[in-house]
PDB file of N, CA and C in Angstrom:
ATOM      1  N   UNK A   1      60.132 -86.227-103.546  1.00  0.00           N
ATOM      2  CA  UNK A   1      60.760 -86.648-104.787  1.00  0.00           C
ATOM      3  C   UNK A   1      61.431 -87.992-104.584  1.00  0.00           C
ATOM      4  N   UNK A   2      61.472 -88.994-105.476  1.00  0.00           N
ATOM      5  CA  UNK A   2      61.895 -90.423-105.335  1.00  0.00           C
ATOM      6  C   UNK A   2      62.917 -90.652-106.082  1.00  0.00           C
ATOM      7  N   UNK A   3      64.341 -90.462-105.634  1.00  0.00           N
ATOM      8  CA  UNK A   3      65.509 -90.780-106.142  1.00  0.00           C
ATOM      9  C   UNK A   3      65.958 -92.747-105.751  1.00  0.00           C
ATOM     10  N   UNK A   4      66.214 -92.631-107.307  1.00  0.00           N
ATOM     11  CA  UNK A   4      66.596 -94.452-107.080  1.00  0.00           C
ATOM     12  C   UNK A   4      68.016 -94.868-106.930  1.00  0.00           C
ATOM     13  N   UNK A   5      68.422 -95.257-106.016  1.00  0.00           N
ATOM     14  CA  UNK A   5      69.789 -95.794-105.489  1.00  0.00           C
ATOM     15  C   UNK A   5      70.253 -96.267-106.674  1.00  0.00           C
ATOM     16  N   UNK A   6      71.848 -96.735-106.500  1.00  0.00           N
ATOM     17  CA  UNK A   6      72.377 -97.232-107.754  1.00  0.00           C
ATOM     18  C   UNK A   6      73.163 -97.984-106.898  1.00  0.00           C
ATOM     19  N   UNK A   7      73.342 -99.544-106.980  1.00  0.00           N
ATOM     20  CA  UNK A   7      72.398 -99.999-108.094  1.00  0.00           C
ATOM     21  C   UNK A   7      71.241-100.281-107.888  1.00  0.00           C
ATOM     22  N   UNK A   8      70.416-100.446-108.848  1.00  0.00           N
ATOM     23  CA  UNK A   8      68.661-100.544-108.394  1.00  0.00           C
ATOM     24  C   UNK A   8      68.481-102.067-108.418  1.00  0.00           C
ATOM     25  N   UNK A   9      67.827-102.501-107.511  1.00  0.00           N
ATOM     26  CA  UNK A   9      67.495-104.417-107.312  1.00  0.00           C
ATOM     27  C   UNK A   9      65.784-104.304-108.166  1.00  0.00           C
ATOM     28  N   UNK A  10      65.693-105.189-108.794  1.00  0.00           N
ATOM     29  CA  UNK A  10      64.272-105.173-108.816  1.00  0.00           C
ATOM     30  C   UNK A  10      63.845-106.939-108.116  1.00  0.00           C
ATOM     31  N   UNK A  11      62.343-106.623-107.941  1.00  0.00           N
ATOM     32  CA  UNK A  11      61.630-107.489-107.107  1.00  0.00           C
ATOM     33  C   UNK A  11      61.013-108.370-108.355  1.00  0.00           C
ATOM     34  N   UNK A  12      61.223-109.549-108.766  1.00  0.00           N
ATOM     35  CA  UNK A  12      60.586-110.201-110.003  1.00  0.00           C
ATOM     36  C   UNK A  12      59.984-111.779-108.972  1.00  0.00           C
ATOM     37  N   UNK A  13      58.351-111.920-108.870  1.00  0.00           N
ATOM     38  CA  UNK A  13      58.111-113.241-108.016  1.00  0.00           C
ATOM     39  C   UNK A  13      56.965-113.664-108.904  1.00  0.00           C
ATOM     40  N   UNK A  14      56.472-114.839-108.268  1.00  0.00           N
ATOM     41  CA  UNK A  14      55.173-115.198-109.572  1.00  0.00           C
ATOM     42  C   UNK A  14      54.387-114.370-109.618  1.00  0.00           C
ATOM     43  N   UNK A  15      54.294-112.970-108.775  1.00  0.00           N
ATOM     44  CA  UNK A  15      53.032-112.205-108.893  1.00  0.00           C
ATOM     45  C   UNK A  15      53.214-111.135-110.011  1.00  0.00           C
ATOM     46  N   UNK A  16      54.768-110.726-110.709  1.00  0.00           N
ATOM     47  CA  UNK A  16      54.720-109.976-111.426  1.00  0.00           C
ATOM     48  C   UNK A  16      56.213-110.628-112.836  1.00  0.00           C
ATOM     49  N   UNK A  17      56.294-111.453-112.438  1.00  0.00           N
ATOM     50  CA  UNK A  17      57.410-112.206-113.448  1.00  0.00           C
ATOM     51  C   UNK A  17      56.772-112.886-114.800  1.00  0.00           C
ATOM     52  N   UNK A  18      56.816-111.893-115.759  1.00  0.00           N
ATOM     53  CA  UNK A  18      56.526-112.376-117.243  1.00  0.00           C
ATOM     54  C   UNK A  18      54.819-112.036-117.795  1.00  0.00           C
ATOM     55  N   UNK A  19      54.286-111.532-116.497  1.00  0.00           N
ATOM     56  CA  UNK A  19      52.778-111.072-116.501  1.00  0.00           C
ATOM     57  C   UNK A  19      52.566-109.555-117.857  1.00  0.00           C
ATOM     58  N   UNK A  20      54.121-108.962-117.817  1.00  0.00           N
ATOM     59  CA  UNK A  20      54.063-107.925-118.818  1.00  0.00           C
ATOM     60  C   UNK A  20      54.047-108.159-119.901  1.00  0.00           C
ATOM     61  N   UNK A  21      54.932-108.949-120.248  1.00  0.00           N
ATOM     62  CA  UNK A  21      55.319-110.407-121.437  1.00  0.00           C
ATOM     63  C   UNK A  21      54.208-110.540-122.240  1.00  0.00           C
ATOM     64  N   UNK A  22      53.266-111.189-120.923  1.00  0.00           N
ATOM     65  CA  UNK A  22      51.555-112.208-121.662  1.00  0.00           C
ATOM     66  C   UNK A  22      51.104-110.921-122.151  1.00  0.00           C
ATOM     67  N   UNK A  23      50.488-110.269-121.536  1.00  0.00           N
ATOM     68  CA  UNK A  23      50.106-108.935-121.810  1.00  0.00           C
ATOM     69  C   UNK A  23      49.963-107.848-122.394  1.00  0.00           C
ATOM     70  N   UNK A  24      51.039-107.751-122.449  1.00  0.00           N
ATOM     71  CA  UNK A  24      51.979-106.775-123.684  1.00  0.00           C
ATOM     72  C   UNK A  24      53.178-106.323-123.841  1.00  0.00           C
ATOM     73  N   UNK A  25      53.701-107.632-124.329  1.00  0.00           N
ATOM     74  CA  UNK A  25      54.645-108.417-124.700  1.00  0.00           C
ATOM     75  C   UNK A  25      55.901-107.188-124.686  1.00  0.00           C
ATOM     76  N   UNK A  26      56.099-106.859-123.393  1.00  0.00           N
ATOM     77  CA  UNK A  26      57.025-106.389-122.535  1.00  0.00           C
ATOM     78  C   UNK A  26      57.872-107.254-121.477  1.00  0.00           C
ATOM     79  N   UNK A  27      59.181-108.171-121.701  1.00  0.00           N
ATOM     80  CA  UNK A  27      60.161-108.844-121.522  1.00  0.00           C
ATOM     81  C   UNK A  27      60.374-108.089-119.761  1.00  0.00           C
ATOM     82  N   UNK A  28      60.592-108.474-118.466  1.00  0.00           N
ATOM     83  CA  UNK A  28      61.052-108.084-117.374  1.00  0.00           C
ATOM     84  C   UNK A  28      62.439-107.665-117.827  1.00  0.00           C
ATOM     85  N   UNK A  29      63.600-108.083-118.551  1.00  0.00           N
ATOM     86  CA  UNK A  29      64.143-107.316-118.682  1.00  0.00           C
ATOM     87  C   UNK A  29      64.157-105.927-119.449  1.00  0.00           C
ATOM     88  N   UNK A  30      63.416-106.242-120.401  1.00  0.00           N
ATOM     89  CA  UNK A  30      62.869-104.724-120.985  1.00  0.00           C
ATOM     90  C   UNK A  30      62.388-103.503-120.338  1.00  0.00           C
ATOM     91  N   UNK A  31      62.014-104.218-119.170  1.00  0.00           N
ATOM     92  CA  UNK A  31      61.368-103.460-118.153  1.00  0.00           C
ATOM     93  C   UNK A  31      62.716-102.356-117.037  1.00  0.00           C
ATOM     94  N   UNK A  32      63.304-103.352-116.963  1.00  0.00           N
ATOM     95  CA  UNK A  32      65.072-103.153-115.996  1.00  0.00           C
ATOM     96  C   UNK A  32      65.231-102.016-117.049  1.00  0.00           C
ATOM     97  N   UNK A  33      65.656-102.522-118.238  1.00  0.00           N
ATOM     98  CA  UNK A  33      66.624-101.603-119.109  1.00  0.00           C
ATOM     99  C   UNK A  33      66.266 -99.437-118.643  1.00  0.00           C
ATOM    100  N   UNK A  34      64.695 -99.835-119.036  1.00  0.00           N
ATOM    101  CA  UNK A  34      64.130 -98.177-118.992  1.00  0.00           C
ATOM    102  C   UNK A  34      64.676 -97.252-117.776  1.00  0.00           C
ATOM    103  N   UNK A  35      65.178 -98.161-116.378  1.00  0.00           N
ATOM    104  CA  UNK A  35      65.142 -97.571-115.288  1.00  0.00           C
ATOM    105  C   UNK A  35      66.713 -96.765-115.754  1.00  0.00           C
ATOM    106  N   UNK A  36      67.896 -97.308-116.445  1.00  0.00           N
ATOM    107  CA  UNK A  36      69.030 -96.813-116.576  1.00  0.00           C
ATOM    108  C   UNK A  36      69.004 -95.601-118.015  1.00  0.00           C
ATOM    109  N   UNK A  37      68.044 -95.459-118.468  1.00  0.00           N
ATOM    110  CA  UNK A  37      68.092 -94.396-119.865  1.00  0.00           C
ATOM    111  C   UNK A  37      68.003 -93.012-119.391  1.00  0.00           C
ATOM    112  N   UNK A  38      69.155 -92.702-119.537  1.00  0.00           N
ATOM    113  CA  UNK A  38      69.503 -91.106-119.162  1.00  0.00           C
ATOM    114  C   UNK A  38      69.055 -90.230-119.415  1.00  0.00           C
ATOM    115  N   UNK A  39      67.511 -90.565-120.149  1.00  0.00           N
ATOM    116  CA  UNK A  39      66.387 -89.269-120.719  1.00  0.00           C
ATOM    117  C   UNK A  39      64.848 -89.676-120.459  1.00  0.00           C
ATOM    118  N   UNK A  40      65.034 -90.656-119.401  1.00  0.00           N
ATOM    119  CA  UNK A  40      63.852 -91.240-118.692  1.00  0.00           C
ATOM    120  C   UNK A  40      62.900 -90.085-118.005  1.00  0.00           C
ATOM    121  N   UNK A  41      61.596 -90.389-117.611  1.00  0.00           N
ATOM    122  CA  UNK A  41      60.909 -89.190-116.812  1.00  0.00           C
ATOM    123  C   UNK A  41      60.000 -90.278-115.993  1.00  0.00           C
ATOM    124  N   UNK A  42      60.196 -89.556-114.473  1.00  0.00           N
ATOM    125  CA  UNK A  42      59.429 -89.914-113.537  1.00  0.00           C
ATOM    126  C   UNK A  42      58.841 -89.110-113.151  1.00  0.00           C
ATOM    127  N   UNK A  43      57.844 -90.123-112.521  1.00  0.00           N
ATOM    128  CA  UNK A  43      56.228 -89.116-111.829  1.00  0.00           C
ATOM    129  C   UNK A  43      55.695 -89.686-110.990  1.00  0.00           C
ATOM    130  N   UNK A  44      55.388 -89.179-110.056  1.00  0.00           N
ATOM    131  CA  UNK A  44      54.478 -89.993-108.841  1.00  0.00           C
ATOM    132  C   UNK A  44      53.359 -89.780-109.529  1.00  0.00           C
ATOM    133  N   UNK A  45      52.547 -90.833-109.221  1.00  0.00           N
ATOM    134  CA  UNK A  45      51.118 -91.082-109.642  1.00  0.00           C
ATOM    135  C   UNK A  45      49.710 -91.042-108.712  1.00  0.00           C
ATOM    136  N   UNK A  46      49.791 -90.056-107.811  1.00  0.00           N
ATOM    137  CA  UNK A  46      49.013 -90.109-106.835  1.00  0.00           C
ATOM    138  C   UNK A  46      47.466 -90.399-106.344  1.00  0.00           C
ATOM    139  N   UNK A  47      47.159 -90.563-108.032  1.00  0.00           N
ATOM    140  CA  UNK A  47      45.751 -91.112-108.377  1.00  0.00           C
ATOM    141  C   UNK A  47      45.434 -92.821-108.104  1.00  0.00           C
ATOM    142  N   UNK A  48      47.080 -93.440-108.398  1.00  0.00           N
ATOM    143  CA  UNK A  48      46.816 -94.802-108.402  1.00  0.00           C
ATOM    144  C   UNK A  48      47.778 -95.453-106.849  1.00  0.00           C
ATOM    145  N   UNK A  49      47.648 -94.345-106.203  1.00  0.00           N
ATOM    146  CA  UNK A  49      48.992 -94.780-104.904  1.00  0.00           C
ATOM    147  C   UNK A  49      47.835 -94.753-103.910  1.00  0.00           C
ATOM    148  N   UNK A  50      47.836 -95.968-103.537  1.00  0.00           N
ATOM    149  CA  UNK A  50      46.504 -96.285-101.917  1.00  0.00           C
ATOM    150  C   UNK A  50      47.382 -96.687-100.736  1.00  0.00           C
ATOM    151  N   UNK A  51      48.060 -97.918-100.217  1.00  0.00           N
ATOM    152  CA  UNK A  51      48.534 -98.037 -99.621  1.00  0.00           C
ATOM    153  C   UNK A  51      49.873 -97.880 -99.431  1.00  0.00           C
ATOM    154  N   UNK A  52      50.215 -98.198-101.031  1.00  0.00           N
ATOM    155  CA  UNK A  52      51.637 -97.720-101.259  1.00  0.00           C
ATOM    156  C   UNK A  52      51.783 -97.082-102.350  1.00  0.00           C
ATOM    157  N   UNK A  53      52.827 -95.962-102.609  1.00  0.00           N
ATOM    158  CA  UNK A  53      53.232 -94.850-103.447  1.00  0.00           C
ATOM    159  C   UNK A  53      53.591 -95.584-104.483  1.00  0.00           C
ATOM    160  N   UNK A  54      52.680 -95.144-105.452  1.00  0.00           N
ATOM    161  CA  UNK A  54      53.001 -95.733-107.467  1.00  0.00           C
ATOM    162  C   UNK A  54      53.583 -94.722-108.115  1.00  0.00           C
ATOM    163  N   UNK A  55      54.196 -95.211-109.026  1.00  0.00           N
ATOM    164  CA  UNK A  55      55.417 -93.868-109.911  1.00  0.00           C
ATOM    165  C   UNK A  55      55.106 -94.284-111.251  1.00  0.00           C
ATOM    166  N   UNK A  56      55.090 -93.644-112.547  1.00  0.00           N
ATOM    167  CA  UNK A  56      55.150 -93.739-113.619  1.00  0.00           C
ATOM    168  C   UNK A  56      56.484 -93.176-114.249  1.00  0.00           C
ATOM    169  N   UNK A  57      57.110 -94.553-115.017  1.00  0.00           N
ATOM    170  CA  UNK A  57      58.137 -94.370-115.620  1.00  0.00           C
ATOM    171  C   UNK A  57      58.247 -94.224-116.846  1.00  0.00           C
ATOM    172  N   UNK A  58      58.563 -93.069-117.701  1.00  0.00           N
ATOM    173  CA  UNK A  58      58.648 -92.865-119.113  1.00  0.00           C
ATOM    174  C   UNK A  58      60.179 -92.804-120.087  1.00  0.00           C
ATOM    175  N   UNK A  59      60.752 -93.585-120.446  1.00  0.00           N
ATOM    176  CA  UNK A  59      61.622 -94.533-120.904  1.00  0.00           C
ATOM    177  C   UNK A  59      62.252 -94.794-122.372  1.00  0.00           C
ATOM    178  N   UNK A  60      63.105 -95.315-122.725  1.00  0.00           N
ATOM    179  CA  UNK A  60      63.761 -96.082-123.433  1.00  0.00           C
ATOM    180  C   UNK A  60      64.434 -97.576-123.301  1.00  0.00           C
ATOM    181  N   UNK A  61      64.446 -98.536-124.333  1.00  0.00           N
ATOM    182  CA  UNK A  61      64.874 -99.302-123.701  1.00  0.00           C
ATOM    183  C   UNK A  61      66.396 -99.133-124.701  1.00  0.00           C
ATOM    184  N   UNK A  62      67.477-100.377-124.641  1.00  0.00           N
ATOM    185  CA  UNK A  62      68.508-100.320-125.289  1.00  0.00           C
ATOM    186  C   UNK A  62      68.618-100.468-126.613  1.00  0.00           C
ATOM    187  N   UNK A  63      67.500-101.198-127.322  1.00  0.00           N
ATOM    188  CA  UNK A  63      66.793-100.540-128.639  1.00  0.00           C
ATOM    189  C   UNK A  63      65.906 -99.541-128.861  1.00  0.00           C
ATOM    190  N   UNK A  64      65.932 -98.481-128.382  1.00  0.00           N
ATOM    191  CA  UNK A  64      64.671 -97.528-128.070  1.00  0.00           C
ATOM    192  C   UNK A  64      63.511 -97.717-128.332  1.00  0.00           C
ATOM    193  N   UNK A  65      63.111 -98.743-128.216  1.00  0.00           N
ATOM    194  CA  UNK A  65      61.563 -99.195-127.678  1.00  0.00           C
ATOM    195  C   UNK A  65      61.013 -98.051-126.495  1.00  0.00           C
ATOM    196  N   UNK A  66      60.054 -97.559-126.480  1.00  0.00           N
ATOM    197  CA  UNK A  66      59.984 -96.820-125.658  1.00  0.00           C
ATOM    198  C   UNK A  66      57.988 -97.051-125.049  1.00  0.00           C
ATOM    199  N   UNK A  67      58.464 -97.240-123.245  1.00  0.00           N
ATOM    200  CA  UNK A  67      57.482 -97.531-122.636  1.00  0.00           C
ATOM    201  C   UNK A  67      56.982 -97.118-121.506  1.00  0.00           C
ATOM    202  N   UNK A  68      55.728 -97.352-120.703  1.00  0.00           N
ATOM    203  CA  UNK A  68      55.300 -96.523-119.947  1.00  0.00           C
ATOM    204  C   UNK A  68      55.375 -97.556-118.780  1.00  0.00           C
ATOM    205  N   UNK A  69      56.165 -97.175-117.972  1.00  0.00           N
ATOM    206  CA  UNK A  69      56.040 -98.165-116.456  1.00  0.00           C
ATOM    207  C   UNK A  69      55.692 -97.726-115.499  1.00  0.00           C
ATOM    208  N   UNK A  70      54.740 -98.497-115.039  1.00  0.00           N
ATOM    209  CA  UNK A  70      54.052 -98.236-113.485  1.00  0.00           C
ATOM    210  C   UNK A  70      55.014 -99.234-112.397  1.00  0.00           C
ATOM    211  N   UNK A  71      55.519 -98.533-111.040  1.00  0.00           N
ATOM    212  CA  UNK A  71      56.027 -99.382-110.491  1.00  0.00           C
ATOM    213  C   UNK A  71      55.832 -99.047-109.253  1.00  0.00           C
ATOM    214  N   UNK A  72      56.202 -99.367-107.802  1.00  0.00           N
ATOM    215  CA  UNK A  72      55.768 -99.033-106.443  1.00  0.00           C
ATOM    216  C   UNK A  72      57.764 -99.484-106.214  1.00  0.00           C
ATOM    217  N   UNK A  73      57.901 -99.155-105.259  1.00  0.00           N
ATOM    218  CA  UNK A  73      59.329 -99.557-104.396  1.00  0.00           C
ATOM    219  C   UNK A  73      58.657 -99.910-102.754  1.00  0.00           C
ATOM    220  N   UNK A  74      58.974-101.530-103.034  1.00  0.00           N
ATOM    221  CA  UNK A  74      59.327-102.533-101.491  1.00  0.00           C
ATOM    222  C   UNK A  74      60.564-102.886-101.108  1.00  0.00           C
ATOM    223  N   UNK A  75      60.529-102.652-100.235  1.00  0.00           N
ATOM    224  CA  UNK A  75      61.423-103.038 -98.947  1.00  0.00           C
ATOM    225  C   UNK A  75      62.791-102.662-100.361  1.00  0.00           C
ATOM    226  N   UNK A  76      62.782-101.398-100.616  1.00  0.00           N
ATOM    227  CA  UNK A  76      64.254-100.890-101.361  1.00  0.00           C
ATOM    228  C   UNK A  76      64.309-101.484-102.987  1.00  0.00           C
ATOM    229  N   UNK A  77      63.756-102.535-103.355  1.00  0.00           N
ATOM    230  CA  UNK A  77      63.601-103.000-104.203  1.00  0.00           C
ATOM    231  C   UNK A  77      62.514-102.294-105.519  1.00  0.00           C
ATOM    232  N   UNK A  78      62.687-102.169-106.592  1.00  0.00           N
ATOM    233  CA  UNK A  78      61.638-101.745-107.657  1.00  0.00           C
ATOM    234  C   UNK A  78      60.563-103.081-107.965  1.00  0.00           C
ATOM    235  N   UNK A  79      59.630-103.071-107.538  1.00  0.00           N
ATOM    236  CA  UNK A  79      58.217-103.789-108.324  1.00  0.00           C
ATOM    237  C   UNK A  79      58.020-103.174-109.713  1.00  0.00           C
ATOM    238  N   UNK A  80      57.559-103.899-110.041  1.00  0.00           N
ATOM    239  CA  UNK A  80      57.073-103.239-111.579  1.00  0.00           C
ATOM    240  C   UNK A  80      55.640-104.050-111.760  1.00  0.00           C
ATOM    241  N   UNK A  81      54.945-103.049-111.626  1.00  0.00           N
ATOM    242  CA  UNK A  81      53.347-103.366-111.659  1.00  0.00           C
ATOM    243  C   UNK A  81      52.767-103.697-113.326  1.00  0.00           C
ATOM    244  N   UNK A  82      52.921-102.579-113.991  1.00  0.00           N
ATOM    245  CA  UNK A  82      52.819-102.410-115.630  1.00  0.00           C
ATOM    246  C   UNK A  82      53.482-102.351-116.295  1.00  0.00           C
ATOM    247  N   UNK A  83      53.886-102.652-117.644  1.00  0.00           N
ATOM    248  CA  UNK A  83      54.636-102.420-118.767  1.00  0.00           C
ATOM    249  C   UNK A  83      54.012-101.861-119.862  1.00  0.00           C
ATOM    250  N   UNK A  84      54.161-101.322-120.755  1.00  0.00           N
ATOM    251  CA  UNK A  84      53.507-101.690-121.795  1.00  0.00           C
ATOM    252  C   UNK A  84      53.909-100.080-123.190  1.00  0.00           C
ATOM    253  N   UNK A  85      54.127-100.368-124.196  1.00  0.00           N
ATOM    254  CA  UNK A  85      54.574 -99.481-125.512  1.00  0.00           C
ATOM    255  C   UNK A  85      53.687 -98.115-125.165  1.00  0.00           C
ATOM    256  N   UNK A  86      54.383 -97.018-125.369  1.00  0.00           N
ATOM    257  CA  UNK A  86      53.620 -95.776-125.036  1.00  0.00           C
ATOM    258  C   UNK A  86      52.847 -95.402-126.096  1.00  0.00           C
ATOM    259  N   UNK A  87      51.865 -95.086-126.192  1.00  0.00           N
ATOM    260  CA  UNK A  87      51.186 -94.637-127.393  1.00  0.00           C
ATOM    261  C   UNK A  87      51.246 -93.221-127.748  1.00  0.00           C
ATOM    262  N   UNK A  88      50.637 -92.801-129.101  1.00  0.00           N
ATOM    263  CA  UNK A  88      51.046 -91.866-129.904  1.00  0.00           C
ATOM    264  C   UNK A  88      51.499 -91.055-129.079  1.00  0.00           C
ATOM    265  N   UNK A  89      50.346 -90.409-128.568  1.00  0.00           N
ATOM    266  CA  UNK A  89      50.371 -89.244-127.777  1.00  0.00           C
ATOM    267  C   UNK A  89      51.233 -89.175-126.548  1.00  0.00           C
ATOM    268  N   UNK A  90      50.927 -90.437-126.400  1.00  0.00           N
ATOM    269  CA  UNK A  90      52.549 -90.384-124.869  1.00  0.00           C
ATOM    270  C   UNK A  90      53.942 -89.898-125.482  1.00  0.00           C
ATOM    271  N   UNK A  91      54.382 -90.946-126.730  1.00  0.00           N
ATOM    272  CA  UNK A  91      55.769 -90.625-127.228  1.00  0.00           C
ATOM    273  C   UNK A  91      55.897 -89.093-127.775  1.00  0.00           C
ATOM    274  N   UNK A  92      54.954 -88.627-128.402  1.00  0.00           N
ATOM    275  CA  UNK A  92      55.020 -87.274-128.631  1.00  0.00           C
ATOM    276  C   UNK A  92      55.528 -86.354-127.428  1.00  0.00           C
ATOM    277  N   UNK A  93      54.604 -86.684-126.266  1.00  0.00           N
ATOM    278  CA  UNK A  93      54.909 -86.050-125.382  1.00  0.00           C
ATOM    279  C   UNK A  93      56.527 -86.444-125.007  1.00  0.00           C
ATOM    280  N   UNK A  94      57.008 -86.892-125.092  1.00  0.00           N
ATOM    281  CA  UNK A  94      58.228 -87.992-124.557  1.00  0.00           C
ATOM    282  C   UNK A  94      59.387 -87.123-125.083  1.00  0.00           C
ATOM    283  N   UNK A  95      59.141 -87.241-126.378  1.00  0.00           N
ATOM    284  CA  UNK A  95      60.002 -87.068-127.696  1.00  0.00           C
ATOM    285  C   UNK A  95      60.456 -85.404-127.547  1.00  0.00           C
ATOM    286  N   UNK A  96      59.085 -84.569-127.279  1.00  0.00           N
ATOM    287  CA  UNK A  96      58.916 -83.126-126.996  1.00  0.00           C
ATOM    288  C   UNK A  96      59.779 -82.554-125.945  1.00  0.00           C
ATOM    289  N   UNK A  97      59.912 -83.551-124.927  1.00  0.00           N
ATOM    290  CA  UNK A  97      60.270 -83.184-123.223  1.00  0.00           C
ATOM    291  C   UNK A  97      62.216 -83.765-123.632  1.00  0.00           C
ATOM    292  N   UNK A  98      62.175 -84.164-123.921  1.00  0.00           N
ATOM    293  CA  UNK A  98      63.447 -85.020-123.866  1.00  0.00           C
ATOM    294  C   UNK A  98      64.839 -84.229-125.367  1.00  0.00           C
ATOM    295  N   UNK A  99      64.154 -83.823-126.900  1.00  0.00           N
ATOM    296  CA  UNK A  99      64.353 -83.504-128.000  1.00  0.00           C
ATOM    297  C   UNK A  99      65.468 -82.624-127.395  1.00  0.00           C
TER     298      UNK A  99
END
């Protein structure tokens, strides 16, 4: 089980800084916000973890925007691989688990 220290650092470099943004137009800080929402759900993702362990983060942000993050943890730090708005069926599920 992957408990996240407090406070959490995240890792933002040209390889993943604003790439969520272009993409789908998910802000790096938008991304930060989800990790602190007190009705968040994590999951290891063991389908997409090869060399290193990937987690899926299911979220709110401080406008409840609500999104699906893929992220790995280096050297203590949070990466954030994906961003992006959960769709129907995710938030349902979300909404269901959390209500």
């Amino acid at each position: 089980m992957l408990v996240l220290r407090e406070p959490v650092t995240f890792e933002w470099d040209q390889g993943n800084s604003g790439k969520n943004d272009r993409t789908h137009g998910v802000a790096d800080a938008e991304c930060e916000e989800v990790f602190f929402d007190p009705r968040k759900r994590l999951l290891h993702d063991p389908l997409h973890s090869g060399h290193e362990d990937r987690y899926i983060l299911i979220g709110e942000t401080v406008s409840h925007r609500a999104l699906f993050i893929v992220f790995t943890i280096r050297k203590h730090r949070v990466r954030v691989i994906s961003a992006r708005d959960l769709n129907r069926r995710e938030r349902c599920l979300y909404e269901a688990r959390t209500a």
